[in-house]
C-alpha atoms as a PDB file:
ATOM      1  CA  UNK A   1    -180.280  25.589 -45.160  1.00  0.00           C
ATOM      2  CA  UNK A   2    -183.145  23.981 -43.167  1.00  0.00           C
ATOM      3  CA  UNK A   3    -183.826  27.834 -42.076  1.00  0.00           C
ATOM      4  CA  UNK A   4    -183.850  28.919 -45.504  1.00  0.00           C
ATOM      5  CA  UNK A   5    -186.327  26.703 -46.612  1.00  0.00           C
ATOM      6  CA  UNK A   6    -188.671  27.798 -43.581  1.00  0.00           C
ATOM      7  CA  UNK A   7    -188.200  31.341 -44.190  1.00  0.00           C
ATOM      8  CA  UNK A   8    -189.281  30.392 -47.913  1.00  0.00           C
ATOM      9  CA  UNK A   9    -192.350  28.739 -46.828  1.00  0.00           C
ATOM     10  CA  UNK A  10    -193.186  31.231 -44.254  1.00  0.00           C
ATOM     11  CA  UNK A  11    -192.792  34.184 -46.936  1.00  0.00           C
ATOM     12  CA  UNK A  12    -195.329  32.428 -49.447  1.00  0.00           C
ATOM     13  CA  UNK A  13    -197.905  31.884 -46.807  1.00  0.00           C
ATOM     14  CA  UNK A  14    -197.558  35.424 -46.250  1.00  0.00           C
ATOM     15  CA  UNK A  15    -198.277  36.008 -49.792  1.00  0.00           C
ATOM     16  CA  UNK A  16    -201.071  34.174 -50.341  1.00  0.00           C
ATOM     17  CA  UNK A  17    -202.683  35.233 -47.083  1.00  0.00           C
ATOM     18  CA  UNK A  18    -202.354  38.812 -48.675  1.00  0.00           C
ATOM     19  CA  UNK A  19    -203.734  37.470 -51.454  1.00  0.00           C
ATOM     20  CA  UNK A  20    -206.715  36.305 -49.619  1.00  0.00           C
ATOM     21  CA  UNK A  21    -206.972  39.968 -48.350  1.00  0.00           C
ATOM     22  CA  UNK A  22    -207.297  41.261 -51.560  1.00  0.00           C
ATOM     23  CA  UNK A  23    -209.668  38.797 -52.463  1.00  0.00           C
ATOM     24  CA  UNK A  24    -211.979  39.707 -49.799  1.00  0.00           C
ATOM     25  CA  UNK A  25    -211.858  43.651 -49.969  1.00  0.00           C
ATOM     26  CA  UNK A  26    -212.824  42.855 -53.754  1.00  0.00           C
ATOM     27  CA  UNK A  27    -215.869  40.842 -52.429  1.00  0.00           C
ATOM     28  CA  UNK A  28    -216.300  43.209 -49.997  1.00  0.00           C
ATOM     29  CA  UNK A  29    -216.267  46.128 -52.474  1.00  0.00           C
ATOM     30  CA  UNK A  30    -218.444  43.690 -55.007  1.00  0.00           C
ATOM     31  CA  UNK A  31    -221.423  43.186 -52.064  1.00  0.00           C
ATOM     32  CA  UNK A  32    -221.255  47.317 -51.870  1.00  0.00           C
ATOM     33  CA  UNK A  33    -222.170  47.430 -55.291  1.00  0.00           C
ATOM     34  CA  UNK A  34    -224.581  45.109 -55.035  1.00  0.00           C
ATOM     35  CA  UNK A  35    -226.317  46.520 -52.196  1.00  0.00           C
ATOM     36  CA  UNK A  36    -226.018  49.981 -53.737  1.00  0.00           C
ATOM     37  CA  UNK A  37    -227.705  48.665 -56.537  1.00  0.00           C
ATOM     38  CA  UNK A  38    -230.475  46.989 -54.730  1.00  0.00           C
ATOM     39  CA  UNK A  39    -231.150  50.459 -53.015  1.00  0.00           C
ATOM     40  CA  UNK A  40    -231.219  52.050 -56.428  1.00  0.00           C
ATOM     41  CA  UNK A  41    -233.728  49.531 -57.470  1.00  0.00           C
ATOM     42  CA  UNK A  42    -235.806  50.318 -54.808  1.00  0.00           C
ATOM     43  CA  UNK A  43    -235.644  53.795 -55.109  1.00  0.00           C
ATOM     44  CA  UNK A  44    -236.911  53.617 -58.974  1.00  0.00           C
ATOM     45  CA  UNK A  45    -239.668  51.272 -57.266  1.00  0.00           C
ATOM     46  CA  UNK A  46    -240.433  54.100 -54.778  1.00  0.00           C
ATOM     47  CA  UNK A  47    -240.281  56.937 -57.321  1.00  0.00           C
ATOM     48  CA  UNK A  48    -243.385  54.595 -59.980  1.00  0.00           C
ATOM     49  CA  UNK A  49    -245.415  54.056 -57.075  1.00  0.00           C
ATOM     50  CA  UNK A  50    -245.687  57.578 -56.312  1.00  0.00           C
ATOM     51  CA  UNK A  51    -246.617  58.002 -59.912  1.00  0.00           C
ATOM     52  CA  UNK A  52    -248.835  55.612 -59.962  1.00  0.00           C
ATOM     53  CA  UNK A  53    -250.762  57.204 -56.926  1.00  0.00           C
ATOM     54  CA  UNK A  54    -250.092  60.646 -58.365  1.00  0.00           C
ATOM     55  CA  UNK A  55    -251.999  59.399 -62.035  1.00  0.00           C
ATOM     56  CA  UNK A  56    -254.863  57.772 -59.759  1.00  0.00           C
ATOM     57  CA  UNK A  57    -255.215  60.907 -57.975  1.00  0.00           C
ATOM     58  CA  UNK A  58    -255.718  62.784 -61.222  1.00  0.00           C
ATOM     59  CA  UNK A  59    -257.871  59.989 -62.868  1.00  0.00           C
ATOM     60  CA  UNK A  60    -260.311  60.939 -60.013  1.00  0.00           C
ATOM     61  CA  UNK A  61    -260.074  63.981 -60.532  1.00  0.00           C
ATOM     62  CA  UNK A  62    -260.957  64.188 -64.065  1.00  0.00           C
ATOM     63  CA  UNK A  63    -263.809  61.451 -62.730  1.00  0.00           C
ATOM     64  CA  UNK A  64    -264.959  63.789 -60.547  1.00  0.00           C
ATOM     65  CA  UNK A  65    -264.907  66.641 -63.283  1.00  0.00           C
ATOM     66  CA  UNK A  66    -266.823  64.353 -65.732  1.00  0.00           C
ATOM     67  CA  UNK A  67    -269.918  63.353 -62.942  1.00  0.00           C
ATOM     68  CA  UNK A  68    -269.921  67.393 -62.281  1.00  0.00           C
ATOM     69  CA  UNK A  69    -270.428  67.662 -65.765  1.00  0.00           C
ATOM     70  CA  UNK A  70    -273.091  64.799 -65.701  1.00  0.00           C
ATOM     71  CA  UNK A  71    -275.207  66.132 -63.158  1.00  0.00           C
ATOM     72  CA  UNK A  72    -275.595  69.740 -65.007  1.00  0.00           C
ATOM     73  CA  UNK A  73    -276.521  68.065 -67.797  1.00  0.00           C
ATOM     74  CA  UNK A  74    -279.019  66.006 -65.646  1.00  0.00           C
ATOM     75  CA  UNK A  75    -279.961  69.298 -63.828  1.00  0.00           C
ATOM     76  CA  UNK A  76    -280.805  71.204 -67.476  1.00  0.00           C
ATOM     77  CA  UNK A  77    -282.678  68.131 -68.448  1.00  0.00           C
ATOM     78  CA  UNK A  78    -284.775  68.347 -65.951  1.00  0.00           C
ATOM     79  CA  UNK A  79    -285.608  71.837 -66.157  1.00  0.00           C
ATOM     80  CA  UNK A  80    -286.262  71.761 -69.642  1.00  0.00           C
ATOM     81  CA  UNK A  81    -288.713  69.335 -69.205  1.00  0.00           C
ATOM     82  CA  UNK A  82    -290.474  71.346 -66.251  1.00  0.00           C
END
């Protein structure tokens, strides 16, 4: 009887150590997602920074355009008035 009651005891610690396995490939899997998601996030980040230096490279562009178009005006003023 004594043996029984071991066995017993011996079979539920057996459970709820599986149970603690299971409980730490589901955190496991949880911190995955998490870090997957922080790389996401960062990715996003990545992708509007790019953009960001893509929309300053055209601003200066069109800048650029605009003084171009500044100094022929300049240029005609100045021979008109020769």
């Amino acid at each position: 009887k004594e043996r029984e009651e071991i066995e017993k005891e011996r079979e539920k610690e057996r459970e709820r150590e599986g149970e603690r396995e299971k409980e730490r490939e589901r955190e496991g899997e949880r911190e995955g997602e998490r870090e997957g998601e922080r790389d996401r996030r960062r990715e996003r980040e990545k992708e509007r920074e790019k953009e960001r230096e893509r929309e300053g490279e055209r601003e200066g562009e069109r800048e650029g355009e605009r003084e171009k178009e500044r100094e022929k005006e300049r240029e005609k003023e100045r021979e008109r008035r020769r």
